[in-house]
N, C-alpha and C. Protein backbone atom coordinates (compact mmCIF):
# COMPACT_ATOMS: atom_id res chain seq x y z
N UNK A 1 113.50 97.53 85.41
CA UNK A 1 114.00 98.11 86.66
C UNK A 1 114.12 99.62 86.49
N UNK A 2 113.77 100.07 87.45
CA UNK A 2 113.79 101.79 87.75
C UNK A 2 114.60 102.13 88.80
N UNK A 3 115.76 103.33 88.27
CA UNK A 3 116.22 103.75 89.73
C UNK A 3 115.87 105.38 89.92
N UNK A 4 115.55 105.72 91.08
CA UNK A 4 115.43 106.80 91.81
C UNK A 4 116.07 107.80 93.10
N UNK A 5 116.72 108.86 92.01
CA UNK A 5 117.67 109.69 92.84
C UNK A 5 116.86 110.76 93.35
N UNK A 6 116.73 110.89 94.68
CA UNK A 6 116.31 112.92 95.00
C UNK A 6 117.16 113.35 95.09
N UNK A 7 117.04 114.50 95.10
CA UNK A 7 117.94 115.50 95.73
C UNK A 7 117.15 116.80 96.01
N UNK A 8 117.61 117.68 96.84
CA UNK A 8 117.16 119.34 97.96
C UNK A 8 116.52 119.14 98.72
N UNK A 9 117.00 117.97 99.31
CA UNK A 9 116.60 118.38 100.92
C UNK A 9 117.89 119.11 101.61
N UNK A 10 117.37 119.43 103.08
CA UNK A 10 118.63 120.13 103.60
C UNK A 10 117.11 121.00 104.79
N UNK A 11 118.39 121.55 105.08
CA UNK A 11 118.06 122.67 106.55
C UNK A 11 117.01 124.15 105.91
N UNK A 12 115.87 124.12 106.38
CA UNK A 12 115.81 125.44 105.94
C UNK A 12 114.67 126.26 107.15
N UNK A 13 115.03 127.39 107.78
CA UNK A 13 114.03 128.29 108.13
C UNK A 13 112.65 127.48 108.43
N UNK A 14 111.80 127.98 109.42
CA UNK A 14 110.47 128.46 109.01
C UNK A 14 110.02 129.39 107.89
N UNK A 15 109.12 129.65 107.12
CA UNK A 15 108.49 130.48 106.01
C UNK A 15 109.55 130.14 104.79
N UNK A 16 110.77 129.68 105.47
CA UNK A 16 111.08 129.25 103.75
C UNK A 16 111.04 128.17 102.60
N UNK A 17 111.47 128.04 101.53
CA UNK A 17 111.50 127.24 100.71
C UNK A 17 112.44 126.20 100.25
N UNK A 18 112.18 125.09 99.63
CA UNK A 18 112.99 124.09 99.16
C UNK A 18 112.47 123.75 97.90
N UNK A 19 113.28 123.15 97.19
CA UNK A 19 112.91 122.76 95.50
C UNK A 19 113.64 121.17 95.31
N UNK A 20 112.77 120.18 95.92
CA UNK A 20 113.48 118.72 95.53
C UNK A 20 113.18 118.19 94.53
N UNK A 21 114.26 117.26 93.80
CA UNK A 21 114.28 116.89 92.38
C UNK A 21 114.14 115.37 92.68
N UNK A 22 113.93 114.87 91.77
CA UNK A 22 114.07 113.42 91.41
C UNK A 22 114.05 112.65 90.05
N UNK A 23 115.62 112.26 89.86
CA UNK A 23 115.35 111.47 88.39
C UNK A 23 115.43 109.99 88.28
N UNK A 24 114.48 109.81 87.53
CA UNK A 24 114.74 108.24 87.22
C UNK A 24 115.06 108.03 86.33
N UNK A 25 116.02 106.59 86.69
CA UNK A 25 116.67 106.09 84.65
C UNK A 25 116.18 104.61 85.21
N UNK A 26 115.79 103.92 83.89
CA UNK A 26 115.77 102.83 83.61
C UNK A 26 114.62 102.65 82.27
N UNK A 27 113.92 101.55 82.28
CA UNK A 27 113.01 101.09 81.50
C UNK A 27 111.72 101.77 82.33
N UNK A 28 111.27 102.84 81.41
CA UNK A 28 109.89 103.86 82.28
C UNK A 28 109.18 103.88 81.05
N UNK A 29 107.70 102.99 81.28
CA UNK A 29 106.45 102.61 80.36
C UNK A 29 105.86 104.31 80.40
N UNK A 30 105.41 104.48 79.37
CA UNK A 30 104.12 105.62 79.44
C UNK A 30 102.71 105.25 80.16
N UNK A 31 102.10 105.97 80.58
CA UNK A 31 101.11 105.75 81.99
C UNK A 31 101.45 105.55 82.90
N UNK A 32 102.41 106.17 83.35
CA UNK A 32 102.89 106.15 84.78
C UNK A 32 102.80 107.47 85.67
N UNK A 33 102.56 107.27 87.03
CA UNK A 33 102.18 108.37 87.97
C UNK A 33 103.73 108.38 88.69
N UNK A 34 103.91 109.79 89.07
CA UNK A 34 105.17 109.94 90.07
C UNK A 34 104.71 110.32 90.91
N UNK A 35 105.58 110.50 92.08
CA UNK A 35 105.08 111.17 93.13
C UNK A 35 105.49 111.36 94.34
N UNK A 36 105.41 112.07 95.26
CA UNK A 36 106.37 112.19 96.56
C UNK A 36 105.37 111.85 97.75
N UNK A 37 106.48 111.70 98.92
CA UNK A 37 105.83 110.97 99.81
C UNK A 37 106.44 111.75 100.91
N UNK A 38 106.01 111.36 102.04
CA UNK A 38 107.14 111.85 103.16
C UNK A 38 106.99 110.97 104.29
N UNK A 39 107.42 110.76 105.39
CA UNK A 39 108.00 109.99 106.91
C UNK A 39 108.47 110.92 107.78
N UNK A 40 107.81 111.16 109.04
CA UNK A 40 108.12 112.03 109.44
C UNK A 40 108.63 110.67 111.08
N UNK A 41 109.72 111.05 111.85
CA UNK A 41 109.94 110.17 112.92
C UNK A 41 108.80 109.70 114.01
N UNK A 42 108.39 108.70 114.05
CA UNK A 42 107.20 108.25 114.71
C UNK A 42 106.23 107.97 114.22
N UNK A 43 105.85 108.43 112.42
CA UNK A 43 104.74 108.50 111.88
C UNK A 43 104.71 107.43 110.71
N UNK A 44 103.94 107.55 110.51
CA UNK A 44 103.76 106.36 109.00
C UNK A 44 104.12 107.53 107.82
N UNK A 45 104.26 106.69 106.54
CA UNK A 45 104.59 107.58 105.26
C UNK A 45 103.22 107.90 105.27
N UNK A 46 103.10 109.18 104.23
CA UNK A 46 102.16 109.90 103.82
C UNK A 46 102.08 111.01 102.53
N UNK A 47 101.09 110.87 101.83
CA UNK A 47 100.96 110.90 100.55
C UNK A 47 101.01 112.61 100.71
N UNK A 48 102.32 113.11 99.66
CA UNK A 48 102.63 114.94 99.72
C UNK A 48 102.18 115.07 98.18
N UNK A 49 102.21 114.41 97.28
CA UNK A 49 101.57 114.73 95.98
C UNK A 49 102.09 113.97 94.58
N UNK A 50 100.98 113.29 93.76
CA UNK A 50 101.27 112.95 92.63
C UNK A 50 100.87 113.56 91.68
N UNK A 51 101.82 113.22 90.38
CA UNK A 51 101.48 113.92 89.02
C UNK A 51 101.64 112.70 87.96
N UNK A 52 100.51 112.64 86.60
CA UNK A 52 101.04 111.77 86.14
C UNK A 52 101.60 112.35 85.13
N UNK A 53 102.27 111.55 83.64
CA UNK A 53 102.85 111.42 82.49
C UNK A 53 102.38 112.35 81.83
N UNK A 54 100.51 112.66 82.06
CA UNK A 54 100.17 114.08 81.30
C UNK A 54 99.58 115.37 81.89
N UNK A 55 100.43 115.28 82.98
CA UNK A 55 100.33 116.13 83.46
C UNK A 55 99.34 116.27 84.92
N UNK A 56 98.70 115.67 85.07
CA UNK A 56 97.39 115.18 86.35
C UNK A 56 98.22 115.94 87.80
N UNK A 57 97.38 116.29 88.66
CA UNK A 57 98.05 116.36 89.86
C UNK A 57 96.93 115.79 90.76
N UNK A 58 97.81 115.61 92.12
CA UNK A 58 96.83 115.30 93.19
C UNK A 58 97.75 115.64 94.40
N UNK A 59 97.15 116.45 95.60
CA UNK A 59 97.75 116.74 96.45
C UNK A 59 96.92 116.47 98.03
N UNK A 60 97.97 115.93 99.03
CA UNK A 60 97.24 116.16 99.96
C UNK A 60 96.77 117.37 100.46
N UNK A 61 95.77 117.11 100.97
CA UNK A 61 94.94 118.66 101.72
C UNK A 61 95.68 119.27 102.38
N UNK A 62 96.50 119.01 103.32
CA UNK A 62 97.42 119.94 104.25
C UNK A 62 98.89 120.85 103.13
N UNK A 63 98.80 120.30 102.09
CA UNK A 63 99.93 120.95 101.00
C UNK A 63 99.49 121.66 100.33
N UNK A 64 98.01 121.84 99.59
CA UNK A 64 97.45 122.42 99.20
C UNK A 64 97.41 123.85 99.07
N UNK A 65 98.62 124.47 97.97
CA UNK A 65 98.49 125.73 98.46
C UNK A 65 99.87 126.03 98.48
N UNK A 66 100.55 125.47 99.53
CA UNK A 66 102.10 125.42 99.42
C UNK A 66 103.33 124.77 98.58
N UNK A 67 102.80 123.56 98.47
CA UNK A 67 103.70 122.58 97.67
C UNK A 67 103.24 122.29 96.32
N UNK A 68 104.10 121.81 95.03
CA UNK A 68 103.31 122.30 93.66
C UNK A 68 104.62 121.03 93.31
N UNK A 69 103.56 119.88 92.52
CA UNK A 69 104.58 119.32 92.17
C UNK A 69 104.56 119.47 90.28
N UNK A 70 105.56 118.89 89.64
CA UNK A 70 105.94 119.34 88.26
C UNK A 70 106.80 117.89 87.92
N UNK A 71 106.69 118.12 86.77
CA UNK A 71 107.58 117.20 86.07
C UNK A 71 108.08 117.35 84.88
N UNK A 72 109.32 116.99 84.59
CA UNK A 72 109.81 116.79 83.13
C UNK A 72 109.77 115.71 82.33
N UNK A 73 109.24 115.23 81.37
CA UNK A 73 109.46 113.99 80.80
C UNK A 73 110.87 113.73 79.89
N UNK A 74 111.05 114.86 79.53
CA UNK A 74 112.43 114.86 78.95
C UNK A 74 113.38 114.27 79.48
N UNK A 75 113.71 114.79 80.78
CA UNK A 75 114.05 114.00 81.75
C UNK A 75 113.94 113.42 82.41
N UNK A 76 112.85 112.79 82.34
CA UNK A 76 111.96 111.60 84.02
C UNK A 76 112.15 111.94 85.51
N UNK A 77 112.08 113.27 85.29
CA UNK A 77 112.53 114.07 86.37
C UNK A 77 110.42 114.50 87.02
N UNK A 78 110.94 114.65 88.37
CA UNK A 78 109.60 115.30 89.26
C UNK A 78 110.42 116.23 89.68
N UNK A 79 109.50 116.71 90.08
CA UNK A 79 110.22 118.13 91.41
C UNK A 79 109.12 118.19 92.38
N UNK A 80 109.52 119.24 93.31
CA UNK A 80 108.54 119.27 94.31
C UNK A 80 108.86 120.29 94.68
N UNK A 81 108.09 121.64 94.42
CA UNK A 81 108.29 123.24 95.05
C UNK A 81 107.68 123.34 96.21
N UNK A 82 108.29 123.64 97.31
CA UNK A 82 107.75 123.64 99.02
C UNK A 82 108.27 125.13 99.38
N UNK A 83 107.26 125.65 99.54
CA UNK A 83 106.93 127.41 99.94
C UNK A 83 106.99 127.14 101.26
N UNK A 84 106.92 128.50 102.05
CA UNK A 84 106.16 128.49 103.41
C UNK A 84 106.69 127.14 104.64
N UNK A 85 107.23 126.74 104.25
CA UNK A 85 107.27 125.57 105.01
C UNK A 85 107.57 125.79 106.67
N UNK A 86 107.25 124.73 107.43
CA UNK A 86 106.74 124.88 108.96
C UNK A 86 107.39 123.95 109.49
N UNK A 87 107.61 123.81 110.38
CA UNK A 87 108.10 122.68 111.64
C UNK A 87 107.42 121.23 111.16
N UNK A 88 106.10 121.12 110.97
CA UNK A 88 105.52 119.87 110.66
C UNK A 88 106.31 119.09 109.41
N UNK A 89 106.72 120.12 108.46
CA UNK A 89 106.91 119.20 107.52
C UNK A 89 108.08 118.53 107.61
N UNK A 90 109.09 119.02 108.59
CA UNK A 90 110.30 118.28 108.92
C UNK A 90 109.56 116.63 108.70
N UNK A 91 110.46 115.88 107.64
CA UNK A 91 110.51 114.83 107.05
C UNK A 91 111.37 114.27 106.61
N UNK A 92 111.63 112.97 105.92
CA UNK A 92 112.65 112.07 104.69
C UNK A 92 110.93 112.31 103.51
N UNK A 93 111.72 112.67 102.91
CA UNK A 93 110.98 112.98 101.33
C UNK A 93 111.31 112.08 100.34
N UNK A 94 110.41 111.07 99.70
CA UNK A 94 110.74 109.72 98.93
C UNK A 94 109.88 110.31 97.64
N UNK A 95 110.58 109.98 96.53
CA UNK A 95 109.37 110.23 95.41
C UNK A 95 109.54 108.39 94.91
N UNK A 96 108.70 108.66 94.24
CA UNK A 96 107.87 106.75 93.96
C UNK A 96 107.66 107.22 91.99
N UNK A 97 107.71 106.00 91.85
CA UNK A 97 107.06 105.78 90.42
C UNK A 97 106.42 104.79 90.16
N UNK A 98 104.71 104.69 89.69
CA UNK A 98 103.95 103.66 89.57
C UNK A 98 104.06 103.73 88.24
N UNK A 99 104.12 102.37 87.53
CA UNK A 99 104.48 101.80 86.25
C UNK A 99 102.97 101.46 86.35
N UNK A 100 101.23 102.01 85.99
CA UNK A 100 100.52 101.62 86.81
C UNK A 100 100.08 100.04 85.35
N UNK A 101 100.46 100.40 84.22
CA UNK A 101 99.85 98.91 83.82
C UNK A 101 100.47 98.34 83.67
N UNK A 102 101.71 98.11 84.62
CA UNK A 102 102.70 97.14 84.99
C UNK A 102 102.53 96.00 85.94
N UNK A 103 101.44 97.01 86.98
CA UNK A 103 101.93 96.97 88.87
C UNK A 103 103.14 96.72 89.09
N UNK A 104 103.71 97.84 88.75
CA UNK A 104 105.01 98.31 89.07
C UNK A 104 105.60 98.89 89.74
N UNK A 105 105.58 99.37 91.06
CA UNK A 105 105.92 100.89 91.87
C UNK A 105 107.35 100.48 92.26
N UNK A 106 108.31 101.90 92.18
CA UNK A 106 110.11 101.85 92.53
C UNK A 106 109.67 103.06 93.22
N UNK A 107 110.81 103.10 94.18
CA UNK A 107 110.82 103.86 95.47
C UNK A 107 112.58 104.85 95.71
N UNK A 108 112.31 105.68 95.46
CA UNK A 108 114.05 106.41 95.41
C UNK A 108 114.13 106.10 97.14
N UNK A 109 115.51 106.53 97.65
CA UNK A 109 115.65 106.51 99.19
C UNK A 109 115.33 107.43 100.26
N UNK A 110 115.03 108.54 99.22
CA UNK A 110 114.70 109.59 100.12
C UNK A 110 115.85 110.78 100.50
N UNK A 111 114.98 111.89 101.05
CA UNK A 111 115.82 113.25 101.22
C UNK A 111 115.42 114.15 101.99
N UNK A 112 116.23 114.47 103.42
CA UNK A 112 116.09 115.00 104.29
C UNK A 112 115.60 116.21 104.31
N UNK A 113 114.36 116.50 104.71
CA UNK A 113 114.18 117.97 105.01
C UNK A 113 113.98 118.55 106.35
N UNK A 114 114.18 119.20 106.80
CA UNK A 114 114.32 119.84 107.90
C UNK A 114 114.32 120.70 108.50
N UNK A 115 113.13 121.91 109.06
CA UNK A 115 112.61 122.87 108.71
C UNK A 115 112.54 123.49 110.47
N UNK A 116 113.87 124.17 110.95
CA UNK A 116 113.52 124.76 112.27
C UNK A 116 114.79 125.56 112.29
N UNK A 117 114.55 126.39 113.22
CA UNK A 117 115.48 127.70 113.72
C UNK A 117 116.74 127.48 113.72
């Protein structure tokens, strides 16, 4: 079992920034991908960027540029650096962990972001 905390979401500007964290504790295999997600009201979830265990990234095209994700293994920690941010990205921000030669995926609850005047 894996559990998953975020945290930094919150209120911020147009053009500005947020820095959300996420740690997991439990039993976490090596070869595993993390990664964040987002839900925006009305929309389906959608893939904001994974990284794996050595480092790998993958980002959607619309983040590309702005958002930079990272991780600690020390701590089983992700982050997620969000620059620039716009009205669109107003979201709940979930980071995930695939245990992938488990088929394993845990899901934190998520963390409000919210990005207007």
């Amino acid at each position: 079992q894996v559990h998953l905390v975020e945290s930094g979401g919150g209120l911020v500007q147009p053009g500005g920034s947020l820095r959300l964290s996420c740690s997991a504790t439990g039993t976490i295999f090596s070869g595993n991908v993390m990664g964040w997600y987002r839900q925006a009201p009305g929309k389906e979830r959608e893939l904001v960027a994974t990284i794996t265990d050595v480092g790998s990234t993958d980002y959607a095209d619309s983040m590309k540029g702005r958002f930079t994700i990272s991780r600690d293994n020390t701590k089983n920690t992700v982050y997620l650096q969000m620059n620039n941010l716009r009205p669109e990205d107003t979201a709940v921000y979930s980071c995930s962990i695939d245990l992938v030669n488990y088929g394993l995926i845990y899901w934190g609850q998520g963390t409000q972001v919210t990005v207007s005047e």
